[in-house]
Each structure stands twice: as structure tokens, then as C-alpha cells.
PDB file of N, CA and C in Angstrom:
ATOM      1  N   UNK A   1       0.842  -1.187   0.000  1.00  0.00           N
ATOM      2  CA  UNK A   1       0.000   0.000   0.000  1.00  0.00           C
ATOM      3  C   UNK A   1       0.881   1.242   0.000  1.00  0.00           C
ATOM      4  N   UNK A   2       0.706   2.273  -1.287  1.00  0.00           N
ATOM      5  CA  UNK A   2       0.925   3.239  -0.639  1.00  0.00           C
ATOM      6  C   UNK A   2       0.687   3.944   0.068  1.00  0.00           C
ATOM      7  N   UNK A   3       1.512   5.180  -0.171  1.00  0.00           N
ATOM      8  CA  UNK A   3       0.799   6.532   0.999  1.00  0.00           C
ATOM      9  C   UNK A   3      -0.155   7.332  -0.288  1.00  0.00           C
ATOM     10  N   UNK A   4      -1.181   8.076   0.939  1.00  0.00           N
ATOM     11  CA  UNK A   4      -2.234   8.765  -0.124  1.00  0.00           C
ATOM     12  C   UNK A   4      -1.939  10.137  -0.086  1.00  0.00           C
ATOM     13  N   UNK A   5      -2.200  10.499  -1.324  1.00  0.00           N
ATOM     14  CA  UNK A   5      -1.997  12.207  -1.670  1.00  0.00           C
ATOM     15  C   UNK A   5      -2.128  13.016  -0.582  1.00  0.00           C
ATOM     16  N   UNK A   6      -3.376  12.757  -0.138  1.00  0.00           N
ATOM     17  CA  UNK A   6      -4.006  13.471   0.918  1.00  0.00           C
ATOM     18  C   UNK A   6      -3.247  13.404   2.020  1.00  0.00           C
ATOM     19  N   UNK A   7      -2.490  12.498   2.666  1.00  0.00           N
ATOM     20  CA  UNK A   7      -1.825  11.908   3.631  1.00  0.00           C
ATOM     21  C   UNK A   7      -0.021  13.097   3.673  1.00  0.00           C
ATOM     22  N   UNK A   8       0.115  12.571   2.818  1.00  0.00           N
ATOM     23  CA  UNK A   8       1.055  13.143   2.384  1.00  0.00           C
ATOM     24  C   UNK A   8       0.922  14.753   2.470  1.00  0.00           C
ATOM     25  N   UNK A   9       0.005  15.344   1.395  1.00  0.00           N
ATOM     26  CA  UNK A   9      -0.453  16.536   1.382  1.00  0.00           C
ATOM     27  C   UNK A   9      -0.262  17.524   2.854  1.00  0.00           C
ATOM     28  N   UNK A  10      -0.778  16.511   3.977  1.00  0.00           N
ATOM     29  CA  UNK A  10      -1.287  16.880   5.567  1.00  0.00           C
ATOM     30  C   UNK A  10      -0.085  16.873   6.290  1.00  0.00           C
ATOM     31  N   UNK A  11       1.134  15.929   6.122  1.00  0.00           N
ATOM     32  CA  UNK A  11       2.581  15.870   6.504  1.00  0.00           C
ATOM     33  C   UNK A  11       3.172  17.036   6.181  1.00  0.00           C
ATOM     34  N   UNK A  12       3.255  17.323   4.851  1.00  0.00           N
ATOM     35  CA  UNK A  12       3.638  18.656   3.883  1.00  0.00           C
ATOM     36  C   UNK A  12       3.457  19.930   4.935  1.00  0.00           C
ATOM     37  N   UNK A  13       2.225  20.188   4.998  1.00  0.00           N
ATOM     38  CA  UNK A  13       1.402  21.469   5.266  1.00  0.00           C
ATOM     39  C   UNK A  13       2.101  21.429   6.661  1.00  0.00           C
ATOM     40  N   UNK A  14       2.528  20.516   7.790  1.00  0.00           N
ATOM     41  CA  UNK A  14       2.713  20.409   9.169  1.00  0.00           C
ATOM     42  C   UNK A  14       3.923  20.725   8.792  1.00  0.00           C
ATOM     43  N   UNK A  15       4.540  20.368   8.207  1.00  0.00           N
ATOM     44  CA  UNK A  15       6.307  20.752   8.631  1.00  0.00           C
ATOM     45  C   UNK A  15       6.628  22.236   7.468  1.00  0.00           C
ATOM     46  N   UNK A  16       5.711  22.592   6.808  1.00  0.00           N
ATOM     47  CA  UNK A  16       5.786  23.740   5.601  1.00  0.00           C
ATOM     48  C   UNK A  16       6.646  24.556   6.846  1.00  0.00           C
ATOM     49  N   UNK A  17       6.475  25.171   8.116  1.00  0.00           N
ATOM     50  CA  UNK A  17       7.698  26.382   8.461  1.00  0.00           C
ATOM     51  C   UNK A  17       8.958  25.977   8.896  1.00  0.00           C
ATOM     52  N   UNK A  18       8.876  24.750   8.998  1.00  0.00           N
ATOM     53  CA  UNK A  18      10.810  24.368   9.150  1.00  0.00           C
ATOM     54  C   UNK A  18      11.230  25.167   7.755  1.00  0.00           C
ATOM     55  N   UNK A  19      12.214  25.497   7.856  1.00  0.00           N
ATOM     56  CA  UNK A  19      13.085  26.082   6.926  1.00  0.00           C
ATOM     57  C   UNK A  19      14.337  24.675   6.263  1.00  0.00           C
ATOM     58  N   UNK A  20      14.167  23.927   4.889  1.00  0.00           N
ATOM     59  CA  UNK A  20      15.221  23.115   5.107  1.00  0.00           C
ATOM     60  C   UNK A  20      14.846  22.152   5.094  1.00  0.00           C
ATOM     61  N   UNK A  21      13.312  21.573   5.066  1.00  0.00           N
ATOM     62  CA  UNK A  21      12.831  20.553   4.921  1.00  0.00           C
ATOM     63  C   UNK A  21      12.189  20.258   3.278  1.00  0.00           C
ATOM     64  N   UNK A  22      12.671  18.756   3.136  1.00  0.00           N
ATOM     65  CA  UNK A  22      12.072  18.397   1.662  1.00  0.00           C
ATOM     66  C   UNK A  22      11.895  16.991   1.813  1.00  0.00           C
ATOM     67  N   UNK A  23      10.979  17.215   0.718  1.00  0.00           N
ATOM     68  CA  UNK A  23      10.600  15.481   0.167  1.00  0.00           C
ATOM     69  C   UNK A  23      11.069  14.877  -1.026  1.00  0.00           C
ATOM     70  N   UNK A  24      11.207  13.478  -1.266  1.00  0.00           N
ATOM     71  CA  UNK A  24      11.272  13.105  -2.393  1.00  0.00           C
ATOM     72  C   UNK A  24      10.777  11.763  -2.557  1.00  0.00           C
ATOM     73  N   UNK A  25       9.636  11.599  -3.930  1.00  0.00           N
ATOM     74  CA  UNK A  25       8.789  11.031  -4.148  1.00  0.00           C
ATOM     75  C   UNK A  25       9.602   9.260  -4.082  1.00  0.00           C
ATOM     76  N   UNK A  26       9.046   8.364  -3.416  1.00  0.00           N
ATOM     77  CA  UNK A  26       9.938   7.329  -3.958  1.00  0.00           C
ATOM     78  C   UNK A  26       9.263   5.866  -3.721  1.00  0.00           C
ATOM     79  N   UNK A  27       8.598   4.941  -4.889  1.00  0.00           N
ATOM     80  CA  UNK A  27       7.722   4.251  -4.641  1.00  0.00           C
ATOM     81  C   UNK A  27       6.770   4.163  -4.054  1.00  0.00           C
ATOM     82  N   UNK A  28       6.068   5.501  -4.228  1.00  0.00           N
ATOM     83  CA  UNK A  28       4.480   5.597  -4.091  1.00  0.00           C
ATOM     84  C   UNK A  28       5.248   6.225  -2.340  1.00  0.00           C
ATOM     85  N   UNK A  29       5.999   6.472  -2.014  1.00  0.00           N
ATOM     86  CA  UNK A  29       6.266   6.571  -0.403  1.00  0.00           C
ATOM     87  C   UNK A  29       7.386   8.400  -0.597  1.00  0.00           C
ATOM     88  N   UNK A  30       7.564   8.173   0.989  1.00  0.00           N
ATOM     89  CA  UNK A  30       8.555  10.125   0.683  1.00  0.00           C
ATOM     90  C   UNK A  30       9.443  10.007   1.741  1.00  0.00           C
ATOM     91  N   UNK A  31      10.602  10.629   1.297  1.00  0.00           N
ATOM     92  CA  UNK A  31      11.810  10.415   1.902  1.00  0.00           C
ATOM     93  C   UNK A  31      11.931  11.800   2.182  1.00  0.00           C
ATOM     94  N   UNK A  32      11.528  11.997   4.112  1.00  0.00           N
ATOM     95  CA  UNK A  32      11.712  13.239   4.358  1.00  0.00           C
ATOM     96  C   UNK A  32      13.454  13.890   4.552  1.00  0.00           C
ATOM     97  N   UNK A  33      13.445  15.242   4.216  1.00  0.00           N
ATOM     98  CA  UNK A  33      14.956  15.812   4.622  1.00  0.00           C
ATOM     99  C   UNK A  33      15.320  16.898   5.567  1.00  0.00           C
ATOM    100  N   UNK A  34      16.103  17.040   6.106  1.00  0.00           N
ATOM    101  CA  UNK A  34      15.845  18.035   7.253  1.00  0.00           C
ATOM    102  C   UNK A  34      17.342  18.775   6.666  1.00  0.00           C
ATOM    103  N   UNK A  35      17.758  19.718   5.659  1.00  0.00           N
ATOM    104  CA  UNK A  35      19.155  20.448   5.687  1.00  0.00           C
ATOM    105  C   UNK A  35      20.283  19.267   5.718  1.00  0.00           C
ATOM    106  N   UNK A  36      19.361  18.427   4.222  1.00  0.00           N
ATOM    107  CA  UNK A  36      20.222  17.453   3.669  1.00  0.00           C
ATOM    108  C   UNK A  36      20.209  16.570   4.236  1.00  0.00           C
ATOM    109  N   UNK A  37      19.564  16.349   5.306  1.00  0.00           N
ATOM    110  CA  UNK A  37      19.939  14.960   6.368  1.00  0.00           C
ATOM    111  C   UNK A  37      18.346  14.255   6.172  1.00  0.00           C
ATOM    112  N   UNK A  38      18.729  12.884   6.160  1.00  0.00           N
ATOM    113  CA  UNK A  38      17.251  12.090   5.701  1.00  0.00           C
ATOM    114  C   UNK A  38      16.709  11.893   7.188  1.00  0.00           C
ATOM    115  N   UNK A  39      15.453  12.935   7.812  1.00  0.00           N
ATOM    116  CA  UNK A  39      15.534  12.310   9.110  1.00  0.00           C
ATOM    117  C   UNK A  39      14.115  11.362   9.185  1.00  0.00           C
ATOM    118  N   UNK A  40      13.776  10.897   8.395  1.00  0.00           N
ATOM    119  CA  UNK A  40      12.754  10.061   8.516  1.00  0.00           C
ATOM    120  C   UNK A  40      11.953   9.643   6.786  1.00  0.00           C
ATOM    121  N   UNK A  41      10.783   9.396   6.943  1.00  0.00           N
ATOM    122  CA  UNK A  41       9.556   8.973   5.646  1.00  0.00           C
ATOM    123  C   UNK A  41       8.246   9.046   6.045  1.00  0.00           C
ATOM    124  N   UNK A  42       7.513   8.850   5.019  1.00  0.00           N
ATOM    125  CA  UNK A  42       6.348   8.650   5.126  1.00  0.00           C
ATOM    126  C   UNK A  42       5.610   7.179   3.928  1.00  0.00           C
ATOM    127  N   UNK A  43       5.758   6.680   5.057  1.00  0.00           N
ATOM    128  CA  UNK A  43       4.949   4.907   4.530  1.00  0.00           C
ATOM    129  C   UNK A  43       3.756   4.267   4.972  1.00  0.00           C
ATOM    130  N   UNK A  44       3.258   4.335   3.936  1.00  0.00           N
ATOM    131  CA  UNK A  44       1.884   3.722   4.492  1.00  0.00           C
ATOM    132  C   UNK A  44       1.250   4.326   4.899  1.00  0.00           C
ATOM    133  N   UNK A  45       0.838   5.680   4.637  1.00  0.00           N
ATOM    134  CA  UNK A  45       0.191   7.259   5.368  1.00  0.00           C
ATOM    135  C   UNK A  45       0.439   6.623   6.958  1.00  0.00           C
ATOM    136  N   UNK A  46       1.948   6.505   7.311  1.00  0.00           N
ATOM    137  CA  UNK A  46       2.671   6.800   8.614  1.00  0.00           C
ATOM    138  C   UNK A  46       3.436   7.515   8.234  1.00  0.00           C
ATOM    139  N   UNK A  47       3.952   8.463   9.821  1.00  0.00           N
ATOM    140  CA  UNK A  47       5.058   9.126   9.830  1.00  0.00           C
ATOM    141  C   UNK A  47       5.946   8.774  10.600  1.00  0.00           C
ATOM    142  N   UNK A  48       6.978   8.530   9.726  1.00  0.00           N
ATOM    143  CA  UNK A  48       8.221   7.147  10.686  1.00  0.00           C
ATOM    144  C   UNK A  48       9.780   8.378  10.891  1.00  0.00           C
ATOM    145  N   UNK A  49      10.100   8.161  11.511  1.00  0.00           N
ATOM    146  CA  UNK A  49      11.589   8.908  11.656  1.00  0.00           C
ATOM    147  C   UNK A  49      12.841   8.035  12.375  1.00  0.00           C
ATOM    148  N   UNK A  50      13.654   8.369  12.451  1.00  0.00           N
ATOM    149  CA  UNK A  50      14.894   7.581  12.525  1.00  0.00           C
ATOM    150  C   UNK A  50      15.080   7.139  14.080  1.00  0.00           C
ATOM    151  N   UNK A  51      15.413   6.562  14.337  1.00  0.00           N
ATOM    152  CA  UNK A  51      15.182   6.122  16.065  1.00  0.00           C
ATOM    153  C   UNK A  51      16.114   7.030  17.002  1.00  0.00           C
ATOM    154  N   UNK A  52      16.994   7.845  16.942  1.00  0.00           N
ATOM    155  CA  UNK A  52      18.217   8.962  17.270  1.00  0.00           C
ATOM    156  C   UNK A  52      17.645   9.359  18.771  1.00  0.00           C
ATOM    157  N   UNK A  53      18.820   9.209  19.484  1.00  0.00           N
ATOM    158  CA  UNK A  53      18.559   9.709  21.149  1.00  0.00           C
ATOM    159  C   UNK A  53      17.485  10.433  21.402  1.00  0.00           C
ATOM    160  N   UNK A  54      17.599  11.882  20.658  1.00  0.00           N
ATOM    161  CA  UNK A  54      16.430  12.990  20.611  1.00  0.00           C
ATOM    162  C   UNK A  54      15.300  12.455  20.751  1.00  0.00           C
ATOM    163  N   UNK A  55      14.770  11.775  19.377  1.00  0.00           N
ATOM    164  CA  UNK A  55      13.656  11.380  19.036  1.00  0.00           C
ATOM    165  C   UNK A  55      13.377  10.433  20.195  1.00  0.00           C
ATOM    166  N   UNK A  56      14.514   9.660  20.754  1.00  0.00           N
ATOM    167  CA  UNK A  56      13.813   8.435  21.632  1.00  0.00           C
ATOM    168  C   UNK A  56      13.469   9.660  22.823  1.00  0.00           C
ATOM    169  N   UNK A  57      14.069  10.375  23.123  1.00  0.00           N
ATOM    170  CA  UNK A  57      13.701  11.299  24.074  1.00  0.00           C
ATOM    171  C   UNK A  57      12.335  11.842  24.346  1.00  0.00           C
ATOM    172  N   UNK A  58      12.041  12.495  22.812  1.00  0.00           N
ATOM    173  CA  UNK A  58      10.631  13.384  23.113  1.00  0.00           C
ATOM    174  C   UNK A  58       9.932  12.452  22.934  1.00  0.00           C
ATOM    175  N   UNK A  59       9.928  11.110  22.642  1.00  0.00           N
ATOM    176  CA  UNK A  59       8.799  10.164  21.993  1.00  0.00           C
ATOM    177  C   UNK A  59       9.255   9.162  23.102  1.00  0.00           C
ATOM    178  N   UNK A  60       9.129   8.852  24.274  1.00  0.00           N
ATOM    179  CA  UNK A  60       9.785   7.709  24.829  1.00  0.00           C
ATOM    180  C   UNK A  60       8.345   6.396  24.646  1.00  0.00           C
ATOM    181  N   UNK A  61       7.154   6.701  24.468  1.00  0.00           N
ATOM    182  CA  UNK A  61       6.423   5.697  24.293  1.00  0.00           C
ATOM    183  C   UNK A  61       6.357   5.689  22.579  1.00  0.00           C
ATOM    184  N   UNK A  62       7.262   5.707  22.086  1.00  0.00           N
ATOM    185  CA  UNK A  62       6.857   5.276  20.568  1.00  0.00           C
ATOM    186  C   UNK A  62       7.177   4.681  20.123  1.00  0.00           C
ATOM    187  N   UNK A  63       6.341   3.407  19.167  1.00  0.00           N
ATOM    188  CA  UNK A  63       6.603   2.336  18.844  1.00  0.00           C
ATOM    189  C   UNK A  63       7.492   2.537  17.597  1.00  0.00           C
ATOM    190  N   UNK A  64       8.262   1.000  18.021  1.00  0.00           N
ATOM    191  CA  UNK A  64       9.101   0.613  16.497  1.00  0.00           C
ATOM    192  C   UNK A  64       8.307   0.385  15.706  1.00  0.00           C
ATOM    193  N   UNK A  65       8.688   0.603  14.001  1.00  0.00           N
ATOM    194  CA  UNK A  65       7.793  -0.131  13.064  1.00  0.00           C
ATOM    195  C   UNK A  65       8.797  -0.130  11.752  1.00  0.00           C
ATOM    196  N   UNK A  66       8.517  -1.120  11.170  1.00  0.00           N
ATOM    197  CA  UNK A  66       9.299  -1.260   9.685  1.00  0.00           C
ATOM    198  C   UNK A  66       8.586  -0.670   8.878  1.00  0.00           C
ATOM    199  N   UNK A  67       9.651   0.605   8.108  1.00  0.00           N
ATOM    200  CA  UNK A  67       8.703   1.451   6.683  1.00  0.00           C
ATOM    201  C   UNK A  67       8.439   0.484   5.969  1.00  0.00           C
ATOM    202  N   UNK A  68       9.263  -0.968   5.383  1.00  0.00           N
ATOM    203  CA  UNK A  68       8.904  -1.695   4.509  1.00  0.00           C
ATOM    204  C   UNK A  68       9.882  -2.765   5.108  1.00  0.00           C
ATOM    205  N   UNK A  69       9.351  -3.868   4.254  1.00  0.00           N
ATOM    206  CA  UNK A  69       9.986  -5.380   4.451  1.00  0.00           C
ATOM    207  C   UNK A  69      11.724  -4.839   3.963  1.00  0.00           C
ATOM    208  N   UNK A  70      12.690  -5.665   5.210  1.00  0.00           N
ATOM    209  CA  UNK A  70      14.072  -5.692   4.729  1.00  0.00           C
ATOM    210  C   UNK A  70      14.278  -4.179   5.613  1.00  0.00           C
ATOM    211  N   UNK A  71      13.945  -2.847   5.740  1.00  0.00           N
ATOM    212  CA  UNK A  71      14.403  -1.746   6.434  1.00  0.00           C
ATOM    213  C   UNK A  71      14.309  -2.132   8.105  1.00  0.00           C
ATOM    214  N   UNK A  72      15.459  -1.078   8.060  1.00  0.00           N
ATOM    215  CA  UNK A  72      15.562  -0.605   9.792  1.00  0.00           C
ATOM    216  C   UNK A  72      14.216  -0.342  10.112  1.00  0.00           C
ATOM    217  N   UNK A  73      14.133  -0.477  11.753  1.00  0.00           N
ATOM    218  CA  UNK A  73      13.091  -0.088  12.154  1.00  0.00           C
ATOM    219  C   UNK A  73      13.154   1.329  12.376  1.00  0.00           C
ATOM    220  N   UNK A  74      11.599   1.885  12.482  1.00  0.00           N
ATOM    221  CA  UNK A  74      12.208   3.738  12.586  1.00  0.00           C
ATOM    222  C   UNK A  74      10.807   4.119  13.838  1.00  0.00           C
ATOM    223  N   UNK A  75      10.979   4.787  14.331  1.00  0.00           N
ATOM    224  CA  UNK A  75       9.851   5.333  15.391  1.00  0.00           C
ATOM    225  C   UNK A  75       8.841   6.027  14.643  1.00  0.00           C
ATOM    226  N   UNK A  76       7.236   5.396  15.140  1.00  0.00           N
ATOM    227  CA  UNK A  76       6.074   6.181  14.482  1.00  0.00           C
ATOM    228  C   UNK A  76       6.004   7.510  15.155  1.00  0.00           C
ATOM    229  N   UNK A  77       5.915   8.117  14.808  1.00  0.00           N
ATOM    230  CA  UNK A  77       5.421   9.310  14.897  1.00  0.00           C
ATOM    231  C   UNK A  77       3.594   9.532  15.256  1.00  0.00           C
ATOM    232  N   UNK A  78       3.078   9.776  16.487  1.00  0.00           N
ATOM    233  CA  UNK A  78       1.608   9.603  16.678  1.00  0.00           C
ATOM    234  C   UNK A  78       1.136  10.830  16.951  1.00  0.00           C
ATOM    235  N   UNK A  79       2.209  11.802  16.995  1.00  0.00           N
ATOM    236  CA  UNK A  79       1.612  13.386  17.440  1.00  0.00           C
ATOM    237  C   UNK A  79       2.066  14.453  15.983  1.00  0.00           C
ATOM    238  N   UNK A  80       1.337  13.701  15.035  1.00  0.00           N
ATOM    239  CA  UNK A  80       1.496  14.685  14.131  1.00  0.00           C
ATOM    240  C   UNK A  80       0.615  15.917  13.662  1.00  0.00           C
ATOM    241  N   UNK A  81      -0.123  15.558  14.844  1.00  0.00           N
ATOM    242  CA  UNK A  81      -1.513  17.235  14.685  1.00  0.00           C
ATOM    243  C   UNK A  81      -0.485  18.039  15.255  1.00  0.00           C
ATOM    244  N   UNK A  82       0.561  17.886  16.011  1.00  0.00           N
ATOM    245  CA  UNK A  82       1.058  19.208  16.726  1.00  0.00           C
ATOM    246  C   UNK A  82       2.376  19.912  16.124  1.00  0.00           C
ATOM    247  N   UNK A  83       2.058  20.638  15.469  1.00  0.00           N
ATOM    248  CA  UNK A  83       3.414  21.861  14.459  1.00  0.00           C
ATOM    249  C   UNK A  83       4.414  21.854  15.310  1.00  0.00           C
ATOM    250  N   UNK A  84       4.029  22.518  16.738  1.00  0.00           N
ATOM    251  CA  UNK A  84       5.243  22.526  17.423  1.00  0.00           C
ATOM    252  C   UNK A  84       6.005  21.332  17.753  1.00  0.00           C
ATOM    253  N   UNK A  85       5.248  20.409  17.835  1.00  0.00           N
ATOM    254  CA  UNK A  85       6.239  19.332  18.620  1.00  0.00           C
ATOM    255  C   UNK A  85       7.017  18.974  17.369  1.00  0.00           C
ATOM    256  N   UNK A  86       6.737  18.923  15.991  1.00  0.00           N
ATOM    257  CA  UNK A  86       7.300  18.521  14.883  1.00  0.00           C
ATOM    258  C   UNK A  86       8.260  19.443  14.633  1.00  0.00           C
ATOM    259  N   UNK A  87       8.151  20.552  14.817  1.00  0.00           N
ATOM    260  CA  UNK A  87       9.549  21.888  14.435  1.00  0.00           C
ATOM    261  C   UNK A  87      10.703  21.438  15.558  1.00  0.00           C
ATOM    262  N   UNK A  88       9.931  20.540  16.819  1.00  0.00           N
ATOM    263  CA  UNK A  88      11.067  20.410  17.862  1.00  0.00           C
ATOM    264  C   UNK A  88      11.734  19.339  17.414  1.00  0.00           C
ATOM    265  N   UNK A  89      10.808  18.263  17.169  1.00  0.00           N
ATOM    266  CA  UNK A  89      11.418  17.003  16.764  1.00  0.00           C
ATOM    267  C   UNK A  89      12.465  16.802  15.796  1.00  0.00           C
ATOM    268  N   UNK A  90      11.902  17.181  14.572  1.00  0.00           N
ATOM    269  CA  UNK A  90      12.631  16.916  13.312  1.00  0.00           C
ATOM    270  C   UNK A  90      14.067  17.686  13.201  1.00  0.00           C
ATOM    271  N   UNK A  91      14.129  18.995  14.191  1.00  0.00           N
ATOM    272  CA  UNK A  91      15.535  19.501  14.027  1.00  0.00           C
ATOM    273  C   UNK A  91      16.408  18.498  14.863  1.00  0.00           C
ATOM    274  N   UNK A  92      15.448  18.100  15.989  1.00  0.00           N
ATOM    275  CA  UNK A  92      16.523  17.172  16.981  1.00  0.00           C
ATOM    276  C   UNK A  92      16.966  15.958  16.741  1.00  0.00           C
ATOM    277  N   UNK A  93      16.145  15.530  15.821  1.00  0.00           N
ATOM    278  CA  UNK A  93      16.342  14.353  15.234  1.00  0.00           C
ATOM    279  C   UNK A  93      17.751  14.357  14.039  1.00  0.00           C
ATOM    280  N   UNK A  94      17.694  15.674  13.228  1.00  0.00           N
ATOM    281  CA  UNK A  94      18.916  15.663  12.369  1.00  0.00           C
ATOM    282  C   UNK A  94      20.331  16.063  13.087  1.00  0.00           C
ATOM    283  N   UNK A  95      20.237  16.584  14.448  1.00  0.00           N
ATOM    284  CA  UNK A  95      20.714  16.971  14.970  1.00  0.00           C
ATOM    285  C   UNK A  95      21.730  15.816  15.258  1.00  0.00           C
ATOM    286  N   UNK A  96      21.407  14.873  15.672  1.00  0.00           N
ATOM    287  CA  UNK A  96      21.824  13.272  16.421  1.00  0.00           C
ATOM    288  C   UNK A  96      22.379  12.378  14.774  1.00  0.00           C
ATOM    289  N   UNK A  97      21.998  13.495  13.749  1.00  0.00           N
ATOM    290  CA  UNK A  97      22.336  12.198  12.571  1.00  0.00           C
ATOM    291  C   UNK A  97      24.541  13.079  12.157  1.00  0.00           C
ATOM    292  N   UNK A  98      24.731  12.552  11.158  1.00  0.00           N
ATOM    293  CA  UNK A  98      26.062  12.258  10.541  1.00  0.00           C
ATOM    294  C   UNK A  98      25.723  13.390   9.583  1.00  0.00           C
ATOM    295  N   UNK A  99      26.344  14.382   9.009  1.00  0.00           N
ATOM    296  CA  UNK A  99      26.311  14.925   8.225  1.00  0.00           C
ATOM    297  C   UNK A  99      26.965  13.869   6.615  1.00  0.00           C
ATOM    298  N   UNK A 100      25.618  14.899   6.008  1.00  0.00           N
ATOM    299  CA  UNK A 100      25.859  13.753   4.863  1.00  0.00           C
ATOM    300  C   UNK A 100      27.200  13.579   4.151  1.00  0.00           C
ATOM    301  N   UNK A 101      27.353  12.458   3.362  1.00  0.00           N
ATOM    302  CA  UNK A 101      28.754  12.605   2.618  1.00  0.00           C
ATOM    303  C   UNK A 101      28.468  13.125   1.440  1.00  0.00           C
ATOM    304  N   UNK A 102      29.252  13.961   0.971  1.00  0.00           N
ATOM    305  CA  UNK A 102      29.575  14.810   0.163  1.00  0.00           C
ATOM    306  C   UNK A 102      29.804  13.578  -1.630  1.00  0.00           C
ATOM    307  N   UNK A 103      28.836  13.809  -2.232  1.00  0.00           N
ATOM    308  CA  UNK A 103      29.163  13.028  -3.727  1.00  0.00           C
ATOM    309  C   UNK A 103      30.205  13.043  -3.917  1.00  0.00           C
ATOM    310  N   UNK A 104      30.068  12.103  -4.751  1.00  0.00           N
ATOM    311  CA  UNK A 104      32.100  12.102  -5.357  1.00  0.00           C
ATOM    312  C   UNK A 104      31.632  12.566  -7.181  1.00  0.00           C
ATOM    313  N   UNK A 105      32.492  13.460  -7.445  1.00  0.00           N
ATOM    314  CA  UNK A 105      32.353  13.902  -8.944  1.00  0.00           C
ATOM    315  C   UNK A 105      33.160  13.014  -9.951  1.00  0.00           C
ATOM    316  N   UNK A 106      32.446  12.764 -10.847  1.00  0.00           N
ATOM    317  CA  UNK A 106      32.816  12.029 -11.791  1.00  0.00           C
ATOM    318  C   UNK A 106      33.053  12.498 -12.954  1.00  0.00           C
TER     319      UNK A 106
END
């Protein structure tokens, strides 16, 4: 199953004032970005993010779940009516990640 327009659409609109955040379309599913850093998706009209200290922090009751068969597990996300808690989350969450590696030019 994918995720639905609408679903998606409603993720969009919640994180629209982070500055630095993007999506990209990828088997019917979206690979969220936080200032280049992948800090989560959206599968299955869920909102999953990366399991990172932070996140286990503000979310300490949140369940594991697999975006798809074969992936890491990533934490659901269940408070996505609230803007603020998502402007808190998602920076803290990239915060705890690796800055990305830099392409290699060919």
C-alpha cells in the first residue's frame, strides 16, 4: 500500500515552516529531509523517523515499526496534529544524525 496524496499533502502542510525541509517522491512513499539529512519517511500514510537519542527522548512511548519489508526499524510518529512538537522534533532528530557525505564527482 501506498501513501495517499491526501496523507502526504497533511505531513507537507505540518512541517511547511521548518526552513530546510524536503521530500522526495519514492515508490508511491517520501523520503523526508531536514538540511540534507534524511531524518525520517512517510509509509503507508505513517510518519516514521529515525530512532536517534532525541527522538527516543521526546517520543519515549513510541513504537518501532518497519517502513517496509528488509528496512531498519524507525519510530512512528503519533503526534502529528502538533506543528510545534514537529519543528522540535525533526531539528533534533537531524541533529543526532552524521552529516551527509559529500558526492564524489565524476
Amino acid at each position: 500500500m501506498a501513501t495517499s496524496k491526501s496523507y502526504f499533502e497533511f505531513i507537507q502542510e505540518q512541517l511547511s515552516e521548518l526552513e530546510g525541509i524536503a521530500f522526495r517522491a519514492m515508490m508511491g512513499e517520501y523520503i523526508v529531509y531536514y538540511c540534507g539529512k534524511v531524518v525520517g519517511g512517510i509509509y503507508d500514510d505513517r510518519f516514521l523517523v529515525k530512532p536517534t537519542e532525541s527522538a527516543k527522548k521526546l517520543m519515549p512511548e513510541a513504537e518501532y515499526e518497519l517502513p517496509y519489508e528488509g528496512a531498519k526499524e524507525m519510530l512512528l510518529v503519533d503526534n502529528v496534529e502538533s506543528r510545534e512538537f514537529l519543528a522540535e522534533l525533526i531539528p533534533a532528530v537531524a541533529a543526532d544524525l552524521p552529516e551527509p557525505k559529500a558526492k564524489k564527482k565524476k
